[in-house]
C-alpha atoms as a PDB file:
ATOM      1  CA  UNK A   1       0.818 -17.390  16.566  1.00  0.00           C
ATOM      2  CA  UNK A   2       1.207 -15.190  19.363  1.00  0.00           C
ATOM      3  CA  UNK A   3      -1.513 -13.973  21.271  1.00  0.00           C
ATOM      4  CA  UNK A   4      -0.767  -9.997  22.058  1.00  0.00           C
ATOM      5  CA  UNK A   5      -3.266  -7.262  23.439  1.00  0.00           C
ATOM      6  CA  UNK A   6      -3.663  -3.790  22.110  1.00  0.00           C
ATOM      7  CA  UNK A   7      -6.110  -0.883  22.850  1.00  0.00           C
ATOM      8  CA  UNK A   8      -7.899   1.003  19.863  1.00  0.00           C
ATOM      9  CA  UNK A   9     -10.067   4.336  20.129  1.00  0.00           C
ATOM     10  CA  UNK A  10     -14.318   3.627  20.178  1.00  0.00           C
ATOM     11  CA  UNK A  11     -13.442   4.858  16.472  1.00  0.00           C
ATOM     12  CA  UNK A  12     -10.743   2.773  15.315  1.00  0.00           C
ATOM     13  CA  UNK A  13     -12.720  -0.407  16.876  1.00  0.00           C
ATOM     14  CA  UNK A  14     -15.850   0.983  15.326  1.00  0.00           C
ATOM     15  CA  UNK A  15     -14.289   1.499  11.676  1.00  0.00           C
ATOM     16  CA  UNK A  16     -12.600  -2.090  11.556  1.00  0.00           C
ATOM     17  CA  UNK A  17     -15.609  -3.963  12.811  1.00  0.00           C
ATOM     18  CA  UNK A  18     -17.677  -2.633  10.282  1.00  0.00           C
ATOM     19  CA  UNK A  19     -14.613  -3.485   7.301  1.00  0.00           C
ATOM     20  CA  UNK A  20     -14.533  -6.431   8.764  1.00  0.00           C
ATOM     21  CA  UNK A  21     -18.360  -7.620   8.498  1.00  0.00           C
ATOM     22  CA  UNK A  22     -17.869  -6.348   4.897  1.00  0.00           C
ATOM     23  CA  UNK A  23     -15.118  -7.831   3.857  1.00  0.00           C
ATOM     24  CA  UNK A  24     -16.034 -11.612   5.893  1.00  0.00           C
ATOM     25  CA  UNK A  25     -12.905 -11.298   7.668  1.00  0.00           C
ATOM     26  CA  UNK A  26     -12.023 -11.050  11.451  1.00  0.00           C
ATOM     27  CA  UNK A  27     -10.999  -7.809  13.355  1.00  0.00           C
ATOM     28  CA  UNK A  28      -7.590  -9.826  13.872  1.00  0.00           C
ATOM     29  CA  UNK A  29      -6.514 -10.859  10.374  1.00  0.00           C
ATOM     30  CA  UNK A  30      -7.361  -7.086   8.900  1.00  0.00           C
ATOM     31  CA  UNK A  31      -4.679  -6.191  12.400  1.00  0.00           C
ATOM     32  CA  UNK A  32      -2.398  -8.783  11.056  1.00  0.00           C
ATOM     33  CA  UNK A  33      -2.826  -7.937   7.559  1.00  0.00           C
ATOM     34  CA  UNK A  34      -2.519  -3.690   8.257  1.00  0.00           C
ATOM     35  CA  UNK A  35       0.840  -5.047  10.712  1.00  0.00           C
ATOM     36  CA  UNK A  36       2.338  -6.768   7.603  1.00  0.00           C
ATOM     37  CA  UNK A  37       1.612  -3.773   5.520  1.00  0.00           C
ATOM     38  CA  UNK A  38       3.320  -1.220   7.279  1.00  0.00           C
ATOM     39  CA  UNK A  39       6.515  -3.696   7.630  1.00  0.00           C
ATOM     40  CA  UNK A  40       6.994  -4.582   3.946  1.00  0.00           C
ATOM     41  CA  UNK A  41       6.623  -1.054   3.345  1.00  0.00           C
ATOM     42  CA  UNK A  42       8.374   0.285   6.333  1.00  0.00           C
ATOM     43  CA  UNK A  43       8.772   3.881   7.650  1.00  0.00           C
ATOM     44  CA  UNK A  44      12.308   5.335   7.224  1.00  0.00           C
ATOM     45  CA  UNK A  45      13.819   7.144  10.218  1.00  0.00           C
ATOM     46  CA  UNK A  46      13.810  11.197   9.862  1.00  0.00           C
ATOM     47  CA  UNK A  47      17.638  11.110   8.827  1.00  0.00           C
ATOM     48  CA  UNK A  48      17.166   8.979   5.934  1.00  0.00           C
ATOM     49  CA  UNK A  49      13.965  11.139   4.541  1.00  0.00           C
ATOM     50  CA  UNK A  50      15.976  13.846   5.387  1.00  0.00           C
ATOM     51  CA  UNK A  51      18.608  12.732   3.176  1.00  0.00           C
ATOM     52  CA  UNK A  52      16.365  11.860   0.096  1.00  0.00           C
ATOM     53  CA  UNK A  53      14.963  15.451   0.443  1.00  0.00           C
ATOM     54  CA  UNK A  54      18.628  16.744   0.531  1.00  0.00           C
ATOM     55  CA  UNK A  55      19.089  14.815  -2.782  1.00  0.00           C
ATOM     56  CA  UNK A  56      16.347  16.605  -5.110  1.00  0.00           C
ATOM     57  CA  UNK A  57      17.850  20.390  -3.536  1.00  0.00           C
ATOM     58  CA  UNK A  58      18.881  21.993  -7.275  1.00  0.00           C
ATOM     59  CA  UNK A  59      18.149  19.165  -9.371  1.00  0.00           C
ATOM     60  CA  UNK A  60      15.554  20.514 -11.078  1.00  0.00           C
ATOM     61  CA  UNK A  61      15.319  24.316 -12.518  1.00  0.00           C
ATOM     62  CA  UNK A  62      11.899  26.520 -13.526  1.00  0.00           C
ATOM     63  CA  UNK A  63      11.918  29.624 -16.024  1.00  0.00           C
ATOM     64  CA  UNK A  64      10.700  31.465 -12.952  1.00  0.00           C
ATOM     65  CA  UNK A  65      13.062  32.429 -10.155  1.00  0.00           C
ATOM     66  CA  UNK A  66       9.797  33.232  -7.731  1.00  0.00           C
ATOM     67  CA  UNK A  67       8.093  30.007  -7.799  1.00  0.00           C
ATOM     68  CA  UNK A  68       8.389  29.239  -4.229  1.00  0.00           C
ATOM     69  CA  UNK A  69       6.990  32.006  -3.055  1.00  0.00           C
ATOM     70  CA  UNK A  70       4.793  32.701  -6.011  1.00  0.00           C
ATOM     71  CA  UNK A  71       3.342  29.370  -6.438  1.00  0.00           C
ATOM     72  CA  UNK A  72      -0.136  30.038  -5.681  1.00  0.00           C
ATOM     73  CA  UNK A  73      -0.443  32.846  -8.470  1.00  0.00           C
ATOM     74  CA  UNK A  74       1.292  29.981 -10.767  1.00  0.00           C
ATOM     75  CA  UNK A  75      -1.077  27.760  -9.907  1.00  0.00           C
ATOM     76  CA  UNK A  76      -4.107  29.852 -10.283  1.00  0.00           C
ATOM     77  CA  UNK A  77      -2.991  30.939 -14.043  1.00  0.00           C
ATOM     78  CA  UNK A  78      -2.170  27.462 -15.054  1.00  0.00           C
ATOM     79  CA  UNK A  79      -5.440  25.859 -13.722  1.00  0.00           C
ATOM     80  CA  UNK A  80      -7.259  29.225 -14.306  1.00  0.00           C
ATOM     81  CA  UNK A  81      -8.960  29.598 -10.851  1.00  0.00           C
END
């Protein structure tokens, strides 16, 4: 392994201390284990979300014309709030 150094907020520290006395496992391995997390699930760049946002413009059509700037009213008679 490689031994690196990184600096958390008094919260952050706080948080995984206490996850870590209740889950019996060290500060470091919940690190490693977060660390491998976010690479298996990886964070596209902004073009490529971009893109997948640009893919669902028009696919889909509502009775309404006014839903995007009605939605809240929508909302409110579907759910009945």
């Amino acid at each position: 392994m490689i031994r690196t150094q990184i600096q958390l907020s008094e919260t952050q520290a706080s948080l995984l201390k206490q996850l870590s006395i209740a889950r019996h496992e060290s500060v470091a391995a919940l690190i490693r284990k977060a660390v491998d997390q976010f690479l298996i699930t990886g964070r596209p760049d902004r073009p490529v979300l971009y893109r997948q946002a640009e893919s669902v413009i028009g696919k889909y059509e509502a009775e309404q014309s006014d839903i995007s700037t009605n939605h809240d009213a929508y909302l409110d008679a579907d759910f009945g709030t």
